[in-house]
PDB file of N, CA and C in Angstrom:
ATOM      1  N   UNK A   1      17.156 -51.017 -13.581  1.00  0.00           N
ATOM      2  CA  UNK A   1      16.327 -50.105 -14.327  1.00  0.00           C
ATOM      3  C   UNK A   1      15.072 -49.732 -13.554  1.00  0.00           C
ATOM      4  N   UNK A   2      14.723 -50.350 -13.064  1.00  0.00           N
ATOM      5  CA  UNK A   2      13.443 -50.210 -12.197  1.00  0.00           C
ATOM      6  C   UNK A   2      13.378 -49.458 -11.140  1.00  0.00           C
ATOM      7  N   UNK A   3      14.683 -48.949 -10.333  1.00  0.00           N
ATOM      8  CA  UNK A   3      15.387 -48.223  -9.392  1.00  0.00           C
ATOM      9  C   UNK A   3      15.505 -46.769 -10.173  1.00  0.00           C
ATOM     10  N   UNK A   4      15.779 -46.842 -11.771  1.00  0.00           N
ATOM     11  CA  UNK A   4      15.701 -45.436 -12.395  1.00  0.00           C
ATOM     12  C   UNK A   4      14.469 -44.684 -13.018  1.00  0.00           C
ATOM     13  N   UNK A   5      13.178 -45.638 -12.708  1.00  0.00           N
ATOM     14  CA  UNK A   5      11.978 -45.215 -13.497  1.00  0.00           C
ATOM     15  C   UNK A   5      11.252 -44.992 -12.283  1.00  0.00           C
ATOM     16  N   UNK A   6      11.701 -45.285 -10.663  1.00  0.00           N
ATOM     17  CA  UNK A   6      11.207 -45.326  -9.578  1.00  0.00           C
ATOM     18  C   UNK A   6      11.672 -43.564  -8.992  1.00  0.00           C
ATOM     19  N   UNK A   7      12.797 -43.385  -9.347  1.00  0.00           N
ATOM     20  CA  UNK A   7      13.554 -42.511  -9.158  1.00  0.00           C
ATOM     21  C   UNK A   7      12.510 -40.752  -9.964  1.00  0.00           C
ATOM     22  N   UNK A   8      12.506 -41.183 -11.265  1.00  0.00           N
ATOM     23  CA  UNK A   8      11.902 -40.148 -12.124  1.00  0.00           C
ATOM     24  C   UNK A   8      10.202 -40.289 -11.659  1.00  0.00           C
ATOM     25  N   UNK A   9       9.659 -40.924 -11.015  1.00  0.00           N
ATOM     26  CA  UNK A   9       8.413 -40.566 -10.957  1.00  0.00           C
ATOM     27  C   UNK A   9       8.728 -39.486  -9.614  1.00  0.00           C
ATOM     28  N   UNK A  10       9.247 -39.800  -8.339  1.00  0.00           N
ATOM     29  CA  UNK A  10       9.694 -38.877  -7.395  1.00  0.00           C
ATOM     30  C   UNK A  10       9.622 -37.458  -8.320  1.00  0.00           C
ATOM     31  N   UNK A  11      10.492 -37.452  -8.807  1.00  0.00           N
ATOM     32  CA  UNK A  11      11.073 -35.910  -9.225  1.00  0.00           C
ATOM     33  C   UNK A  11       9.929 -35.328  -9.669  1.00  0.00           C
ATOM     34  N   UNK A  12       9.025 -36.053 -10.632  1.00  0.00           N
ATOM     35  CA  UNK A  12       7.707 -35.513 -11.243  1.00  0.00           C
ATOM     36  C   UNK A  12       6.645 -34.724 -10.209  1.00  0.00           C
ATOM     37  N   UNK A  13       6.523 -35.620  -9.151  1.00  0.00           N
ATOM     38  CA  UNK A  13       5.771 -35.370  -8.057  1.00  0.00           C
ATOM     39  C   UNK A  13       6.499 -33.929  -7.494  1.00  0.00           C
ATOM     40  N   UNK A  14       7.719 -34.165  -7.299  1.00  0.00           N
ATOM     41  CA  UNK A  14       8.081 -32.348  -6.597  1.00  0.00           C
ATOM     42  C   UNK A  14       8.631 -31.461  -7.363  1.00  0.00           C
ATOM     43  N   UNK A  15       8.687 -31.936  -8.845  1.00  0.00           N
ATOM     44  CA  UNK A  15       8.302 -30.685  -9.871  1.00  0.00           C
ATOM     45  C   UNK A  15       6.853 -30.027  -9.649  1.00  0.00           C
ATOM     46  N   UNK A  16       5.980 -30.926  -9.492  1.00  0.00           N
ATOM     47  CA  UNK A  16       4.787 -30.418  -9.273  1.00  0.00           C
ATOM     48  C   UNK A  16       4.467 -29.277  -8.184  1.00  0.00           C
ATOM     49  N   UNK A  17       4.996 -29.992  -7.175  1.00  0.00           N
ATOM     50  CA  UNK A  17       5.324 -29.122  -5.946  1.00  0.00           C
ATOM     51  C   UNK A  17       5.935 -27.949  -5.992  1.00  0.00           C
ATOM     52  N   UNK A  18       7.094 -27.636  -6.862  1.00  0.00           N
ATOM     53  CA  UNK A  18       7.967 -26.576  -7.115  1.00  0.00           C
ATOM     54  C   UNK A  18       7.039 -25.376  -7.431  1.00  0.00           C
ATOM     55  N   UNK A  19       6.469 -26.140  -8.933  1.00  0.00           N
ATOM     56  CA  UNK A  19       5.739 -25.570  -9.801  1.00  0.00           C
ATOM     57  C   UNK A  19       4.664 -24.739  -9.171  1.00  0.00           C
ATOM     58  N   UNK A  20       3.774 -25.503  -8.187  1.00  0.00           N
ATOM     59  CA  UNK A  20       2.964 -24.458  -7.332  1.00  0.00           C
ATOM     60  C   UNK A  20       3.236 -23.790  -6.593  1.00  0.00           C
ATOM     61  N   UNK A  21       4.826 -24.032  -5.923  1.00  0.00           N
ATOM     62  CA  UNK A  21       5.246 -22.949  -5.196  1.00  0.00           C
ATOM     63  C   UNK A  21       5.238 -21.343  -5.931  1.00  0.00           C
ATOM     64  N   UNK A  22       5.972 -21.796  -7.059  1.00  0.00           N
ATOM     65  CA  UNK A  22       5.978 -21.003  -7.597  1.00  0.00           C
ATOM     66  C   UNK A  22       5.081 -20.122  -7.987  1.00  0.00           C
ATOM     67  N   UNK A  23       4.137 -20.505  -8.762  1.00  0.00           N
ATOM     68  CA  UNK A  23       2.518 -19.676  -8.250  1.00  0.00           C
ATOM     69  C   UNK A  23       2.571 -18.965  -7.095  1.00  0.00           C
ATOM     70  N   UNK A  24       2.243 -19.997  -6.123  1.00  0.00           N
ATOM     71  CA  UNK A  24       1.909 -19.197  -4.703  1.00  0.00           C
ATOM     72  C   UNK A  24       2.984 -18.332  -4.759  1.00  0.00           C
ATOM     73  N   UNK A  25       3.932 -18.058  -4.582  1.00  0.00           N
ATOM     74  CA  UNK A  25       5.274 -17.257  -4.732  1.00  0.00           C
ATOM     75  C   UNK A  25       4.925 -15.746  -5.455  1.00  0.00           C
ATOM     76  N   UNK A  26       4.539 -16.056  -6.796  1.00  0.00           N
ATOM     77  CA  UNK A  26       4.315 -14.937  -7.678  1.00  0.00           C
ATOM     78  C   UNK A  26       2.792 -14.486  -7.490  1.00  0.00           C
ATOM     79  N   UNK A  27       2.347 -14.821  -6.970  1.00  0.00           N
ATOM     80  CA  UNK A  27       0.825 -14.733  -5.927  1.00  0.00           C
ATOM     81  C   UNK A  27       0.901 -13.396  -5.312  1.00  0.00           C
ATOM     82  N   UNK A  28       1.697 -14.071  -3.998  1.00  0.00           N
ATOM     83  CA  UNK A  28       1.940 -12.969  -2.640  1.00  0.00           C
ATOM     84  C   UNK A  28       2.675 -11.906  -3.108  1.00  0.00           C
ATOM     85  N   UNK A  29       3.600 -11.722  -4.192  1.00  0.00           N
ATOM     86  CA  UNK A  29       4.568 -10.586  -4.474  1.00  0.00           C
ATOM     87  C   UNK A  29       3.274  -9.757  -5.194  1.00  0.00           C
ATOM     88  N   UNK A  30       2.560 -10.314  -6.601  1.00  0.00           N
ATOM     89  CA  UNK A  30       1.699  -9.402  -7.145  1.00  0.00           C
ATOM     90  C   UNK A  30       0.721  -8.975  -6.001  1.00  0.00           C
ATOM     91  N   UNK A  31       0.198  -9.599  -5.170  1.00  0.00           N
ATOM     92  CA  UNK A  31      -0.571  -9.110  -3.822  1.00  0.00           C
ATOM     93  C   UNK A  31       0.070  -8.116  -2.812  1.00  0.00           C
ATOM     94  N   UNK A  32       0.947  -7.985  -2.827  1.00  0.00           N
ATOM     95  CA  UNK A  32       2.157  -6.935  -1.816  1.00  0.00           C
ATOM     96  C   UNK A  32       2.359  -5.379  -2.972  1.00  0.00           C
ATOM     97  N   UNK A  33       2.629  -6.476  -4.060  1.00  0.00           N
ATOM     98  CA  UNK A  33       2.349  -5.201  -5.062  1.00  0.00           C
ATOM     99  C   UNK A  33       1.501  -4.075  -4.634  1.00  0.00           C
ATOM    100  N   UNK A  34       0.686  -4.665  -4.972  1.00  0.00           N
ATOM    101  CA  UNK A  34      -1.126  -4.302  -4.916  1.00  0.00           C
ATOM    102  C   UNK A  34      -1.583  -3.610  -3.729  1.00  0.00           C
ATOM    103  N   UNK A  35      -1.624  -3.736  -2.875  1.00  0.00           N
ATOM    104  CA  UNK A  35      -1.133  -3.259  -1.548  1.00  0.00           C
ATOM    105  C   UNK A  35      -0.127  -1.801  -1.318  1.00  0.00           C
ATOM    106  N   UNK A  36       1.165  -2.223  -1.806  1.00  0.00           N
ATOM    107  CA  UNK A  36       1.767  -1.176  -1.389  1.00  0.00           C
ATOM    108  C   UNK A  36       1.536   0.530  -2.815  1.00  0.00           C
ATOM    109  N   UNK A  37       0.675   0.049  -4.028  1.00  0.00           N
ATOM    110  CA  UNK A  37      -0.118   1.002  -4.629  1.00  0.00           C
ATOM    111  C   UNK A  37      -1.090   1.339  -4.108  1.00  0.00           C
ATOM    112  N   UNK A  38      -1.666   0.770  -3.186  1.00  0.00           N
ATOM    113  CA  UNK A  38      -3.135   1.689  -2.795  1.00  0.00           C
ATOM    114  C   UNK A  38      -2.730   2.102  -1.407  1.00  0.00           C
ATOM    115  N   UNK A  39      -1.577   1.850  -0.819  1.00  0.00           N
ATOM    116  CA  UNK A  39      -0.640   2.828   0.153  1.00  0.00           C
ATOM    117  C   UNK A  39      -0.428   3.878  -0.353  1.00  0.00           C
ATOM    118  N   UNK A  40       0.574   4.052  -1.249  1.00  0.00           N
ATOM    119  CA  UNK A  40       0.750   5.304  -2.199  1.00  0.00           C
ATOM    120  C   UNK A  40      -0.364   6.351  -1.996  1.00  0.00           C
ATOM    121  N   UNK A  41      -1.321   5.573  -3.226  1.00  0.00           N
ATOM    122  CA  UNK A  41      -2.548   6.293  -3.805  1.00  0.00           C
ATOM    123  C   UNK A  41      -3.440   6.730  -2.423  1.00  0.00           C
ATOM    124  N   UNK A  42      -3.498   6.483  -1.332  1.00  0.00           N
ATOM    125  CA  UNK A  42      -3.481   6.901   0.270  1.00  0.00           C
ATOM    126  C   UNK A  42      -2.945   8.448   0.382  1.00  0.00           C
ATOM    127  N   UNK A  43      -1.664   7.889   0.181  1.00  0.00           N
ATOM    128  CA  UNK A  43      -0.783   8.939   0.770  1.00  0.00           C
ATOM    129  C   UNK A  43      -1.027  10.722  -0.231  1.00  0.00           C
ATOM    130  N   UNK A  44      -0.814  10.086  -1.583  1.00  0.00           N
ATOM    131  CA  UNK A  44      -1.482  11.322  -2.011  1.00  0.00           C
ATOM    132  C   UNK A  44      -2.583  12.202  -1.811  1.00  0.00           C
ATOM    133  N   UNK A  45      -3.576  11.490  -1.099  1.00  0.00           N
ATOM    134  CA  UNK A  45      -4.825  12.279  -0.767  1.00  0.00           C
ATOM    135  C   UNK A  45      -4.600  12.866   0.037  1.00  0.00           C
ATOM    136  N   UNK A  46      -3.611  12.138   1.362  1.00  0.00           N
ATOM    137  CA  UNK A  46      -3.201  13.055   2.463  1.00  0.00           C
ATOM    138  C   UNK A  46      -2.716  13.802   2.291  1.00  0.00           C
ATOM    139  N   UNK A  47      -1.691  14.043   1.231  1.00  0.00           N
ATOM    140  CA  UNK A  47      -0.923  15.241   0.576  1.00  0.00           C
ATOM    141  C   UNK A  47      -1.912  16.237  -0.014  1.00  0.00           C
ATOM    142  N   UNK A  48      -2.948  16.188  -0.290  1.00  0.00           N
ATOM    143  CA  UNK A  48      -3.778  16.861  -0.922  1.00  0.00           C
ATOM    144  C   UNK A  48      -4.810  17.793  -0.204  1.00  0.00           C
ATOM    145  N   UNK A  49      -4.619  16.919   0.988  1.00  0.00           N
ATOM    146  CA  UNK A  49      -5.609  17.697   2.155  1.00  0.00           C
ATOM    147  C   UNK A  49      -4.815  18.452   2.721  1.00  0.00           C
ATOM    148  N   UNK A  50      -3.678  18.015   2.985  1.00  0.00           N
ATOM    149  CA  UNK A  50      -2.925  18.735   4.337  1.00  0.00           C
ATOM    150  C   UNK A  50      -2.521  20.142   3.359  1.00  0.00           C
ATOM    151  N   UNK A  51      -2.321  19.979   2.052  1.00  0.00           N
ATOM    152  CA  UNK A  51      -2.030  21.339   1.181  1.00  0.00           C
ATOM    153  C   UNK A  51      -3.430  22.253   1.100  1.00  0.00           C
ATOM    154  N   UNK A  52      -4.678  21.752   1.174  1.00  0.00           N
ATOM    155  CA  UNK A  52      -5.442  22.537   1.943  1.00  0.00           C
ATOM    156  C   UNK A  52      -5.773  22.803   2.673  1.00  0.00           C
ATOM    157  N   UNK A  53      -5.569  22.747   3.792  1.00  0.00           N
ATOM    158  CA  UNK A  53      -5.594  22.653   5.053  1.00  0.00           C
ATOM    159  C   UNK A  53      -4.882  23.946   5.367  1.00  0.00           C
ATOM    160  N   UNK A  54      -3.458  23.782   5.462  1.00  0.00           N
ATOM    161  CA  UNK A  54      -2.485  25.041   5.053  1.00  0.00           C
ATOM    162  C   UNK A  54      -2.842  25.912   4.730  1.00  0.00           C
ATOM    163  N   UNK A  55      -3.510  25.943   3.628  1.00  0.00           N
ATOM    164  CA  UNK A  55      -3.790  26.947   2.491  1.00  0.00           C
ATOM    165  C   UNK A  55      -4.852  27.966   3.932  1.00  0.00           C
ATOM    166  N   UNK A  56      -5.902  27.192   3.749  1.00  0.00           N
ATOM    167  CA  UNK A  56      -6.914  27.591   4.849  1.00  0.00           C
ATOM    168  C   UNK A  56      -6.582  28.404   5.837  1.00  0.00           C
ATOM    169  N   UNK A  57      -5.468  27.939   6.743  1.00  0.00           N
ATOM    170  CA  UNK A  57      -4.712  28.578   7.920  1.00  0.00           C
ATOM    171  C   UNK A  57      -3.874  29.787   7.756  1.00  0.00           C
ATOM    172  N   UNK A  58      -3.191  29.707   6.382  1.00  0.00           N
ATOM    173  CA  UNK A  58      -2.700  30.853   5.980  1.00  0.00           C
ATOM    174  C   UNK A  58      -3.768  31.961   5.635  1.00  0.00           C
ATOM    175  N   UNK A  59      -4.778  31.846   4.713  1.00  0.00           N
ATOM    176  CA  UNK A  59      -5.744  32.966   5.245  1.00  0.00           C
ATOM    177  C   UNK A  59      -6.615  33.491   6.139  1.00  0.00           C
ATOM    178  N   UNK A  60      -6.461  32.598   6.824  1.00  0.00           N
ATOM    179  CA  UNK A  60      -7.195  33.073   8.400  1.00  0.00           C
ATOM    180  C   UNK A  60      -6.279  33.688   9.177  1.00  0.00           C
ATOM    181  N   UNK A  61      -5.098  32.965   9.164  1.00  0.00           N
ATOM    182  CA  UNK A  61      -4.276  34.526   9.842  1.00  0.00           C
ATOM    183  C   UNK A  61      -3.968  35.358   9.448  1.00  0.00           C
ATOM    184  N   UNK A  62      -4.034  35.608   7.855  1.00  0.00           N
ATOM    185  CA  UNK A  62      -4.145  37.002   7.081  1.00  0.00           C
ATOM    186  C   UNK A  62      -5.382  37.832   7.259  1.00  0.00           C
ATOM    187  N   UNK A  63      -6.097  37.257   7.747  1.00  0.00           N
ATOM    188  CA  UNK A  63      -7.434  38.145   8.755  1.00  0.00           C
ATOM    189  C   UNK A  63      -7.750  38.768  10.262  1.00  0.00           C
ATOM    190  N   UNK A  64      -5.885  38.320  10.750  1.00  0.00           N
ATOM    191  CA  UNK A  64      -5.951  39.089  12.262  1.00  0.00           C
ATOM    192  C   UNK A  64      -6.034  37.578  13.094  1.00  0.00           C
ATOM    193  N   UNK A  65      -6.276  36.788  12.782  1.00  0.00           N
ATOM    194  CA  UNK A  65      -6.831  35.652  13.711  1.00  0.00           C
ATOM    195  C   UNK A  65      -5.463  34.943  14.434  1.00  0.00           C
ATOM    196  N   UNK A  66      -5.577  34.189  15.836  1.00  0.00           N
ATOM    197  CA  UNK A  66      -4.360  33.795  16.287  1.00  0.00           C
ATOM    198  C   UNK A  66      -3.870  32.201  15.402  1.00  0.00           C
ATOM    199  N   UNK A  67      -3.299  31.729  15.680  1.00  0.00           N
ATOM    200  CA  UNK A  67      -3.418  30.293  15.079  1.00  0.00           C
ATOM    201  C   UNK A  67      -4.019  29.483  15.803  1.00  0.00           C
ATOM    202  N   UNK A  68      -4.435  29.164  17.139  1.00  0.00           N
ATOM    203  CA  UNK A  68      -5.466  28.375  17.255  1.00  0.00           C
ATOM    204  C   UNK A  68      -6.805  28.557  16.710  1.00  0.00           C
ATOM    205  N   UNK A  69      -7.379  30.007  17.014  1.00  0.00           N
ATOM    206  CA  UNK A  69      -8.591  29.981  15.949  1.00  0.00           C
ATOM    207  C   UNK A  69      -8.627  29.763  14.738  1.00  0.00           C
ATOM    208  N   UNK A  70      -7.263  29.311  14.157  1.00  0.00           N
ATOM    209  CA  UNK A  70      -7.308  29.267  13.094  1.00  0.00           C
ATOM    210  C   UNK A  70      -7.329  28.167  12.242  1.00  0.00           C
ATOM    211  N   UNK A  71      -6.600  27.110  13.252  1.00  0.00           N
ATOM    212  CA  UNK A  71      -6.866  25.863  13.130  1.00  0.00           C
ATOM    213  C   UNK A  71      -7.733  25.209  13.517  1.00  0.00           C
ATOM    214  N   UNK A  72      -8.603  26.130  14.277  1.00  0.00           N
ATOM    215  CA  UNK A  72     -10.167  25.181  15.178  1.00  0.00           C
ATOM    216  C   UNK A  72     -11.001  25.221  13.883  1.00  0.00           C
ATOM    217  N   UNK A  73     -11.332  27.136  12.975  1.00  0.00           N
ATOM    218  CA  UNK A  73     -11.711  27.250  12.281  1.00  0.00           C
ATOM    219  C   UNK A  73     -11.489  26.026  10.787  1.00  0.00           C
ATOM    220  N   UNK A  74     -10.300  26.072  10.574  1.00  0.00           N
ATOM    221  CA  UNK A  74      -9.880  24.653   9.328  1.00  0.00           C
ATOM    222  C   UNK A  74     -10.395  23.380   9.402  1.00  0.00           C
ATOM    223  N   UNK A  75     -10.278  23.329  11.102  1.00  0.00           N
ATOM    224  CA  UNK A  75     -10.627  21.558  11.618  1.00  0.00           C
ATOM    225  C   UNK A  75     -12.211  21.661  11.401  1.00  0.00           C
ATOM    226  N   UNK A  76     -13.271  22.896  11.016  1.00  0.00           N
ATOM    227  CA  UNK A  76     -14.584  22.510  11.292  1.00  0.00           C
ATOM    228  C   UNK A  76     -15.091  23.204  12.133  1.00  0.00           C
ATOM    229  N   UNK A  77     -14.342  24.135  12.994  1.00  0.00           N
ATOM    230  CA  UNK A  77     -15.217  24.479  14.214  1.00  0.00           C
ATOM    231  C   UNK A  77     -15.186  25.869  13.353  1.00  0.00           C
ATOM    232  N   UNK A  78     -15.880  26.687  14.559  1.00  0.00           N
ATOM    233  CA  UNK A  78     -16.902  27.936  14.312  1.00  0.00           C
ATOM    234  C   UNK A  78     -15.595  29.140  14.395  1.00  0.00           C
TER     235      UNK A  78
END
């Protein structure tokens, strides 16, 4: 009997262990989560610029202009 109450304290100890894996586990996934939403939420802004951006270039060459001036003009320049 003493061999089976020796036995169940073991297991207790790396239930414990499990148990925080587990945490840490569901940790790093909600953190990757988290992460790959403010990737996203990134990417939309870039989508948002580059659709003005465009926009920009298309009326500057509706004014005669070549497309490099037209993109120097979008990027900021004169």
């Amino acid at each position: 009997m003493s061999e089976e109450k020796k036995e169940s304290k073991k297991c207790g100890g790396k239930k414990k262990i499990m148990v925080a894996y587990g945490f840490i586990q569901l940790g790093s996934s909600f953190l990757s989560a988290l992460a790959l939403a403010s990737i996203a939420i990134g990417f939309c802004s870039v989508k948002n610029e580059s659709k003005v951006f465009n926009i920009c270039v298309t009326e500057i060459l509706k004014n005669g202009s070549t497309n490099a001036e037209a993109v120097r003009y979008c990027n900021g320049g004169n």
